[in-house]
C-alpha atoms as a PDB file:
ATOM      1  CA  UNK A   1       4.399 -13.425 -10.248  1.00  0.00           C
ATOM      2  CA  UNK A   2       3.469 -13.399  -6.797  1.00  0.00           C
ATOM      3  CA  UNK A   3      -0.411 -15.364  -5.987  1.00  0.00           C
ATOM      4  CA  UNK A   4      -2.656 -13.212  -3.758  1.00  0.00           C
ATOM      5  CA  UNK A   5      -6.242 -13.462  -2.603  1.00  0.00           C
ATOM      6  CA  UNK A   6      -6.936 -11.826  -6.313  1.00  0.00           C
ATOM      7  CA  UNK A   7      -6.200 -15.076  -7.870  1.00  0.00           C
ATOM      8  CA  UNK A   8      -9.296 -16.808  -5.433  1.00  0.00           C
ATOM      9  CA  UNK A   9     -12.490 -16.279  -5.036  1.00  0.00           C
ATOM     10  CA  UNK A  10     -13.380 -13.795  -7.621  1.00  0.00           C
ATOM     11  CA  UNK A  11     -15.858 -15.152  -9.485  1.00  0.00           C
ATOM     12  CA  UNK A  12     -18.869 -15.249  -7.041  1.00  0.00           C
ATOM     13  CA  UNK A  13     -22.309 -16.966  -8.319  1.00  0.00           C
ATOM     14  CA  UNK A  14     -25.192 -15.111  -8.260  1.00  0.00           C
ATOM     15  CA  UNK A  15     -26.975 -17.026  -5.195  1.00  0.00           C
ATOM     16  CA  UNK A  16     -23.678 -16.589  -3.263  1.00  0.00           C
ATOM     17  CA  UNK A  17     -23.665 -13.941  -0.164  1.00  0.00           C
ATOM     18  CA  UNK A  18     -21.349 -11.644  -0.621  1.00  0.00           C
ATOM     19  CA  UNK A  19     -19.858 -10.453   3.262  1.00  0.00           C
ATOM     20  CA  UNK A  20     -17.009  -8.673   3.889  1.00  0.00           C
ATOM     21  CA  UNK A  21     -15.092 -11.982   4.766  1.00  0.00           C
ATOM     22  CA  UNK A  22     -16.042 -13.781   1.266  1.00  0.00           C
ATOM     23  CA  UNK A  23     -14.267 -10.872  -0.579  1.00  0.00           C
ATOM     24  CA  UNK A  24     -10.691 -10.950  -1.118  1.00  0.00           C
ATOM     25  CA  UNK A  25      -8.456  -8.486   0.946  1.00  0.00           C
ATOM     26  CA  UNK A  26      -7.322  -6.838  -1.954  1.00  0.00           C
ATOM     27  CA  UNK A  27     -10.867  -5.735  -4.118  1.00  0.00           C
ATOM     28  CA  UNK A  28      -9.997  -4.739  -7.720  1.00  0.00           C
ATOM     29  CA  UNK A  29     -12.295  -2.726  -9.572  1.00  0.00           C
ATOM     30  CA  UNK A  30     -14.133  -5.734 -10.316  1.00  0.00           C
ATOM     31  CA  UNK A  31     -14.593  -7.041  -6.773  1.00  0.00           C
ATOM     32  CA  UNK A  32     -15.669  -3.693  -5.958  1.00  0.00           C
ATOM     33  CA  UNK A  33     -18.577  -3.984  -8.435  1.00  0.00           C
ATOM     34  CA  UNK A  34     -19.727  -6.932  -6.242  1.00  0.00           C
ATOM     35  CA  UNK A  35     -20.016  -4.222  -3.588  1.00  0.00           C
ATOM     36  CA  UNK A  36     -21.634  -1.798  -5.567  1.00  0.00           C
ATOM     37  CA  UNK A  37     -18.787   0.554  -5.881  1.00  0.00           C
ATOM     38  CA  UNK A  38     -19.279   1.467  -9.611  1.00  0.00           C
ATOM     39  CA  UNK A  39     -15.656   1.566 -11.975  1.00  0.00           C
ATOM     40  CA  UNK A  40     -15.955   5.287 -11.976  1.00  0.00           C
ATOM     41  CA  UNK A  41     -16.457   5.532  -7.828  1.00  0.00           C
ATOM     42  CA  UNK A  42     -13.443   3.338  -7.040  1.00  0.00           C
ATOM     43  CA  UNK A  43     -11.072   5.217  -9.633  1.00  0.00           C
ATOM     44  CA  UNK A  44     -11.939   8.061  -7.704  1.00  0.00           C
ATOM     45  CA  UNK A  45     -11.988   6.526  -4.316  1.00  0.00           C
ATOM     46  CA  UNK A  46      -8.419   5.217  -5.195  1.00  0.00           C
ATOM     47  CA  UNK A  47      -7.268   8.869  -6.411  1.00  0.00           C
ATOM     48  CA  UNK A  48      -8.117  10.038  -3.192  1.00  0.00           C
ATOM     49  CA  UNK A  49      -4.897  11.017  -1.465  1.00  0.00           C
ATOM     50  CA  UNK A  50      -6.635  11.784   2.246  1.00  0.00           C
ATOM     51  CA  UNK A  51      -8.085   8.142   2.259  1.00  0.00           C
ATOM     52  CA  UNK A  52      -5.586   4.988   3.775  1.00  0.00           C
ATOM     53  CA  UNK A  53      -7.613   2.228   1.907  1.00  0.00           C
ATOM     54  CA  UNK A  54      -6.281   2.397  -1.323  1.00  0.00           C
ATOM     55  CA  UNK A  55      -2.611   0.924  -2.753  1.00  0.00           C
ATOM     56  CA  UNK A  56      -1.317   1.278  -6.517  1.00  0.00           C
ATOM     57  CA  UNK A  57       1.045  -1.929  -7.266  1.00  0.00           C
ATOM     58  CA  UNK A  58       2.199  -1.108 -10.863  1.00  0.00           C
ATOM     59  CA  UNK A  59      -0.412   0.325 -12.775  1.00  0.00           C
ATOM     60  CA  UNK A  60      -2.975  -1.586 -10.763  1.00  0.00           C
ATOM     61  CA  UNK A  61      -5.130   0.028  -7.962  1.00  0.00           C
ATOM     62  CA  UNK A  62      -6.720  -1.989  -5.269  1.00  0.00           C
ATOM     63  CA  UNK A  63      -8.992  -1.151  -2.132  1.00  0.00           C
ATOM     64  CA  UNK A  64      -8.008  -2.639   1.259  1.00  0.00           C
ATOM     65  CA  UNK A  65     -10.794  -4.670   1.959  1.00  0.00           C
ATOM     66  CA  UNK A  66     -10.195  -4.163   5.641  1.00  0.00           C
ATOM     67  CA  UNK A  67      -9.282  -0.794   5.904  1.00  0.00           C
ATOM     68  CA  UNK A  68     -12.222   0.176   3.376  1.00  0.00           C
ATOM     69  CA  UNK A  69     -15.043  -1.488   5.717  1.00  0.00           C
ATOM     70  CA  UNK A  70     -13.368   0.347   8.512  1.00  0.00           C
ATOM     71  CA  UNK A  71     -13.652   3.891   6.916  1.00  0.00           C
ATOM     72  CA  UNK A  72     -17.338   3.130   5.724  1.00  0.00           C
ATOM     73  CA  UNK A  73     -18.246   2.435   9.749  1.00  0.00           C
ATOM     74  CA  UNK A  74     -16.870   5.882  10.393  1.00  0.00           C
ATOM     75  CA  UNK A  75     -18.422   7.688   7.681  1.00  0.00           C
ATOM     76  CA  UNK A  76     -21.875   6.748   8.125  1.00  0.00           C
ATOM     77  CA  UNK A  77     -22.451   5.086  11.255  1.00  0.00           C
ATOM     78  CA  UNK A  78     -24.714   2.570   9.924  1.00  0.00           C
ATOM     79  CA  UNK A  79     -22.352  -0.400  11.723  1.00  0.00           C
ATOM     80  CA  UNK A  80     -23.390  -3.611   9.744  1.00  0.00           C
ATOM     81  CA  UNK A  81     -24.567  -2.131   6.504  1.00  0.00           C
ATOM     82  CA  UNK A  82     -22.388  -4.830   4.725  1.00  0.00           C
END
């Protein structure tokens, strides 16, 4: 099986600040929730064939950290929201 950022850092404490550097490059569904991206949002986020953020590996969906962030800028110029 083949390690990724998923296997680090995703148990954040509750006093830790979450920034878009101390989340993993791939966010599950659970990382998401750190985010505020509810389990219902993301599914539908990730079945969203005109977005570029999201990649299925097997039956699991994940959110390109990176390319997420990226998309938010654009869609409501509020630059450093996160």
């Amino acid at each position: 099986m083949i390690k990724s950022d998923l296997d680090n850092k995703t148990n954040f404490s509750e006093n830790e600040k979450i920034t878009r550097d101390t989340l993993p490059l791939m966010l599950s569904s659970n990382e998401a929730k750190k985010i505020g991206i509810s389990r219902s949002m993301f599914y539908q986020l990730a079945n969203d064939q005109s977005n570029n953020f999201t990649m299925k590996i097997g039956e699991r969906v994940f959110i390109h950290r990176d390319k997420f962030f990226d998309w938010m800028d654009r869609v409501t110029s509020c630059k450093g929201f996160y």
